[in-house]
C-alpha atoms as a PDB file:
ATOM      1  CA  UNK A   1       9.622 -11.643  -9.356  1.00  0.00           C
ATOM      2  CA  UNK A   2      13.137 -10.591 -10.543  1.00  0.00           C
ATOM      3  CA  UNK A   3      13.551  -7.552 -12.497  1.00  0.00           C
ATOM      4  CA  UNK A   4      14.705  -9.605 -15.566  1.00  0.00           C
ATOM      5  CA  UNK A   5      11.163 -11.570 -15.214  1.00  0.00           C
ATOM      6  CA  UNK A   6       9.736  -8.014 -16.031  1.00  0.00           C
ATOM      7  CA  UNK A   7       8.593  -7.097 -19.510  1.00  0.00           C
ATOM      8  CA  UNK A   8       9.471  -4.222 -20.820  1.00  0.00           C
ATOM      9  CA  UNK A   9       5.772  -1.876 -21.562  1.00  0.00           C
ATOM     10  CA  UNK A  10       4.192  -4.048 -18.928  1.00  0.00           C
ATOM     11  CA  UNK A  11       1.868  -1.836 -17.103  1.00  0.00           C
ATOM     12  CA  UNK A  12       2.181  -1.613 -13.177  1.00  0.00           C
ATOM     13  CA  UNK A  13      -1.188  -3.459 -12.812  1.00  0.00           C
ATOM     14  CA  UNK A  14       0.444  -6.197 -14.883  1.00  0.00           C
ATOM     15  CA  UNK A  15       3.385  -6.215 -12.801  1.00  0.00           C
ATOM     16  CA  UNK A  16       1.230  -6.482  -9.327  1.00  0.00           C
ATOM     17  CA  UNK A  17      -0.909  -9.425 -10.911  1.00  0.00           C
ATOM     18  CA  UNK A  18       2.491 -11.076 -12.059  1.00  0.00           C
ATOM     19  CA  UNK A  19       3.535 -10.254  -8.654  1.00  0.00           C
ATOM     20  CA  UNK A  20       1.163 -11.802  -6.827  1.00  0.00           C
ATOM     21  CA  UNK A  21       0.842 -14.798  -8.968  1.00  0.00           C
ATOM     22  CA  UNK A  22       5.340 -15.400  -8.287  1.00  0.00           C
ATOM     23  CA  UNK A  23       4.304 -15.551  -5.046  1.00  0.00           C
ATOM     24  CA  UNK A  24       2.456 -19.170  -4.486  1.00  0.00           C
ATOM     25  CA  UNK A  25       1.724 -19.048  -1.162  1.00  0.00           C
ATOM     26  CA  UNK A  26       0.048 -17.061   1.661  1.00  0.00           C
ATOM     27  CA  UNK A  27       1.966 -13.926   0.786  1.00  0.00           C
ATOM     28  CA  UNK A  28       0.335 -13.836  -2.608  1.00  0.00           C
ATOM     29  CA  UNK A  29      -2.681 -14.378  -1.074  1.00  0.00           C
ATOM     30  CA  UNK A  30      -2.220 -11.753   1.580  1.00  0.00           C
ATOM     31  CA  UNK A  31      -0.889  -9.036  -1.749  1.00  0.00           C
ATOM     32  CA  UNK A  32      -4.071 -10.019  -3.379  1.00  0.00           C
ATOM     33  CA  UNK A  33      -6.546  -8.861   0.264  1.00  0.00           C
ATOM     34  CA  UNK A  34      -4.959  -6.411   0.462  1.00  0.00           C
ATOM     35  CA  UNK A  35      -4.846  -4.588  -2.966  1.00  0.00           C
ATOM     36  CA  UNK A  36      -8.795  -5.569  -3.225  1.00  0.00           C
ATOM     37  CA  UNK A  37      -9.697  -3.487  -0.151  1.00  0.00           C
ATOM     38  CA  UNK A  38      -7.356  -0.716  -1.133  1.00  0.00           C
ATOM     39  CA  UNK A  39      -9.599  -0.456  -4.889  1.00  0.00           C
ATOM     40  CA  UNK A  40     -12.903  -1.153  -2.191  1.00  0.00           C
ATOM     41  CA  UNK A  41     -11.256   2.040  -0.230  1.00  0.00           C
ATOM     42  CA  UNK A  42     -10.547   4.274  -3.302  1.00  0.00           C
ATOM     43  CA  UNK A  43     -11.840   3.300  -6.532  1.00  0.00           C
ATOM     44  CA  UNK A  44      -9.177   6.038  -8.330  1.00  0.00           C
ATOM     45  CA  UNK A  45      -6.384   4.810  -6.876  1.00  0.00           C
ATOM     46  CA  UNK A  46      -3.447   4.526  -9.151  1.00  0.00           C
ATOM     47  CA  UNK A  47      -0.996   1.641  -9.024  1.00  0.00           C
ATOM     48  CA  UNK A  48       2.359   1.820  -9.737  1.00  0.00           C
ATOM     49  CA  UNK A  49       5.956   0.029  -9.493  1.00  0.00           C
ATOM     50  CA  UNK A  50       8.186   1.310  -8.323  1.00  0.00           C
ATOM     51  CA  UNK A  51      11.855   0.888  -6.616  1.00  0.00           C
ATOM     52  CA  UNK A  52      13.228  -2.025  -8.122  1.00  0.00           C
ATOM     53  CA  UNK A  53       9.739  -4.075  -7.925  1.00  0.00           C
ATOM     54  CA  UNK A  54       7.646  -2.528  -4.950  1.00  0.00           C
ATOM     55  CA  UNK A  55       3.650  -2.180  -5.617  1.00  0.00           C
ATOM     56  CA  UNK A  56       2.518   1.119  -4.769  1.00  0.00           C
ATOM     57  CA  UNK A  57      -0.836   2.812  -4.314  1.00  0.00           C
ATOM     58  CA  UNK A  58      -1.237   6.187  -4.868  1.00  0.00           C
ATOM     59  CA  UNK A  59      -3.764   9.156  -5.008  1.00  0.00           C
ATOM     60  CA  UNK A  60      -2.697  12.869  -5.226  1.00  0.00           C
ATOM     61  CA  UNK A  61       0.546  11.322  -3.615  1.00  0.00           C
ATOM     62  CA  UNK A  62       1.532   7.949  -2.097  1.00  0.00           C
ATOM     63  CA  UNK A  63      -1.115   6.221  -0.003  1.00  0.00           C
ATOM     64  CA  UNK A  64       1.057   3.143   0.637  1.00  0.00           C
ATOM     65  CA  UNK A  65       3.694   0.529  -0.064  1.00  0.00           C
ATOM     66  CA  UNK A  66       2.993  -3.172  -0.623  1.00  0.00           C
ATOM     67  CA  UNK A  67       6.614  -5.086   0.301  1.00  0.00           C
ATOM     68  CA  UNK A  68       6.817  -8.475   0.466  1.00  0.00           C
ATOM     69  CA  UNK A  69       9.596 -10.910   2.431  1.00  0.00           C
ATOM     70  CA  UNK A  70       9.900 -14.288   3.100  1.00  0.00           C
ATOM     71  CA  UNK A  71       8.006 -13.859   6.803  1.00  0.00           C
ATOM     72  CA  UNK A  72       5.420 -10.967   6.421  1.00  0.00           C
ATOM     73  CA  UNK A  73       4.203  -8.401   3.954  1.00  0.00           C
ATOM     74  CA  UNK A  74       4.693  -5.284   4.965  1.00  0.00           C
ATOM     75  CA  UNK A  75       2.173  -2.311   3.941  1.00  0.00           C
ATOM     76  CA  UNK A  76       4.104   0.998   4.178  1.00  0.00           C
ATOM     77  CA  UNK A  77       1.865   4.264   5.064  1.00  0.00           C
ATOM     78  CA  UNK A  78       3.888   7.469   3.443  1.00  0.00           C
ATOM     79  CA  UNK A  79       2.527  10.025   5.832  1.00  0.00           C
ATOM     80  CA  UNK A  80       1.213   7.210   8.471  1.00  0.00           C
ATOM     81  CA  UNK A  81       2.187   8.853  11.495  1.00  0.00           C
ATOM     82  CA  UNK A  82      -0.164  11.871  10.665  1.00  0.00           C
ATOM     83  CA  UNK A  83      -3.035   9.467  10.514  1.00  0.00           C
ATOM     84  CA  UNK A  84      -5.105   8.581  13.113  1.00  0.00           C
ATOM     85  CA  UNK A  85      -4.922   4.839  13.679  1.00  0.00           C
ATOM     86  CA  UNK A  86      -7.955   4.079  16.244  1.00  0.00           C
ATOM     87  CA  UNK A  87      -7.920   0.148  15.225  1.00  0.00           C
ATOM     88  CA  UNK A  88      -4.498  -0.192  16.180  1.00  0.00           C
ATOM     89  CA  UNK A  89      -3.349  -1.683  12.340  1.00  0.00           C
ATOM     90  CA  UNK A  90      -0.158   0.105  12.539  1.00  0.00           C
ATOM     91  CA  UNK A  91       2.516  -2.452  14.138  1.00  0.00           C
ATOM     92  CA  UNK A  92       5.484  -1.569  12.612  1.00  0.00           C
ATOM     93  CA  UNK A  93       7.932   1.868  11.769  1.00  0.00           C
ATOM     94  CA  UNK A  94       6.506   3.392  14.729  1.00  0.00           C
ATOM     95  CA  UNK A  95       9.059   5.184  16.139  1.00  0.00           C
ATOM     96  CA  UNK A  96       9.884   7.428  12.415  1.00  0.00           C
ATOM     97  CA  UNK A  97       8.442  10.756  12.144  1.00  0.00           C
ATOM     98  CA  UNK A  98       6.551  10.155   8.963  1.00  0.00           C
ATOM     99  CA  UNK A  99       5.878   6.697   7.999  1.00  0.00           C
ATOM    100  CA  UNK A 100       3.801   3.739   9.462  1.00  0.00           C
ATOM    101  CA  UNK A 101       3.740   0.116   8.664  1.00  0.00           C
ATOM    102  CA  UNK A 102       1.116  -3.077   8.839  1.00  0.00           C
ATOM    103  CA  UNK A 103       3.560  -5.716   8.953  1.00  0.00           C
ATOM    104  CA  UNK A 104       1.321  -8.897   8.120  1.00  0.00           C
ATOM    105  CA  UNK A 105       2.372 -12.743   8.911  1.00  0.00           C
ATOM    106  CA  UNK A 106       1.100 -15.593   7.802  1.00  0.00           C
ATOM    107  CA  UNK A 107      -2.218 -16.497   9.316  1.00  0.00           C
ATOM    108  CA  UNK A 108      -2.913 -12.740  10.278  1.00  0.00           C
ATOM    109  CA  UNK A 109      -5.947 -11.205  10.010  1.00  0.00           C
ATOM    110  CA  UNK A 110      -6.283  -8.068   8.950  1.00  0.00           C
ATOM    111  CA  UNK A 111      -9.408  -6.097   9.956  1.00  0.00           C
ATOM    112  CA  UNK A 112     -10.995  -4.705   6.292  1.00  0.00           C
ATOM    113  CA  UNK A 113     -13.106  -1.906   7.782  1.00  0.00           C
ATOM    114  CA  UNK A 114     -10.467  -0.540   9.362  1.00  0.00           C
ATOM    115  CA  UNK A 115      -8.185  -0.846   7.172  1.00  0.00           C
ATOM    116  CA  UNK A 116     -10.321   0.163   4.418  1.00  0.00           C
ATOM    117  CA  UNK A 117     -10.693   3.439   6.796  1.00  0.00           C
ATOM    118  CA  UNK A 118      -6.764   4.024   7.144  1.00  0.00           C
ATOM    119  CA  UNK A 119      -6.631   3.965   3.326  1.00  0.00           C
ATOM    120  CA  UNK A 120      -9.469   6.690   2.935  1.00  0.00           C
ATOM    121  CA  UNK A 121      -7.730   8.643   5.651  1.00  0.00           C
ATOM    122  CA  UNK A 122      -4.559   8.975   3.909  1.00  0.00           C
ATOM    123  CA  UNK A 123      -6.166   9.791   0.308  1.00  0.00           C
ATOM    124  CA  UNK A 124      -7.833  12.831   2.426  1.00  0.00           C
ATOM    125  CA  UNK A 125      -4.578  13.500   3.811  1.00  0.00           C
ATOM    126  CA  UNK A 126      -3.304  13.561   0.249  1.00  0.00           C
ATOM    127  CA  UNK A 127      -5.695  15.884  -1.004  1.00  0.00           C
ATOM    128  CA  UNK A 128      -5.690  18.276   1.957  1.00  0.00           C
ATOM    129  CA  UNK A 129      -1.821  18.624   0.016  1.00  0.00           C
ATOM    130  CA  UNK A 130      -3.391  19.153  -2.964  1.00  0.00           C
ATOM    131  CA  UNK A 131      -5.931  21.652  -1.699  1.00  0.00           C
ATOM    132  CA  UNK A 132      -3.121  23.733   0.147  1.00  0.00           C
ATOM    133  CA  UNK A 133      -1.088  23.714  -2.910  1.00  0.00           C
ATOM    134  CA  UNK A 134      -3.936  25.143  -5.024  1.00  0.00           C
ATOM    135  CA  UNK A 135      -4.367  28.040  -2.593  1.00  0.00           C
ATOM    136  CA  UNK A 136      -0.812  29.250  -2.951  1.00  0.00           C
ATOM    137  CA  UNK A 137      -0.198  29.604  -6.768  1.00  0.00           C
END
């Protein structure tokens, strides 16, 4: 979806369905999984848009990016390489000092529990921010 395809007032949840629904085929489909298992993983989790037309899920901070290209969709961790990734889901970014990604292609599986896991992990991480933060004012 082009940012001129964007209405102006349209909340970010609006903008992930319309999203989602530009993109007829498996990527949609794969934007749609995924966003489902991150509301399973955190029910509070906020949605936003952000740079230009990227989804992103936040809570107390940013738990990830939802990016989408012609060959993959590519879920961007913001503090992924302080997670602990026993599943293995992170395939992508990993040589940066902060971020991790799930690059997804078509006909991937992506394993829900786990991933559902990741997301909790980095909404803890989040809050352990928050809690720090607290303690020092």
């Amino acid at each position: 979806m082009s940012k001129a395809n964007a209405v102006a007032g349209d909340s970010a949840a609006q903008l992930i369905d319309k999203r989602i629904a530009d993109l007829d085929d498996w990527r949609g489909a794969a934007l749609a999984r995924v966003r489902e298992l991150i509301h399973a993983a955190d029910p509070h989790v906020v949605e936003e848009w952000k740079w230009r037309g990227t989804p992103v899920w936040s809570h107390d901070g940013i738990i990830c990016t939802g990016e989408t290209y012609n060959a993959k969709v590519k879920l961007t961790f913001a503090k992924g390489a302080a997670l602990a990734d026993p599943d293995k889901l992170f395939n992508a970014s990993l040589d940066g000092n902060v971020r991790r990604a799930i690059d997804i292609a078509e006909g991937d599986a992506l394993d829900a529990t786990a991933f559902k896991a990741l997301v909790r992990a980095a909404v803890a991480l989040n809050g352990t921010k928050k809690a720090r933060s607290k303690k020092s004012t």
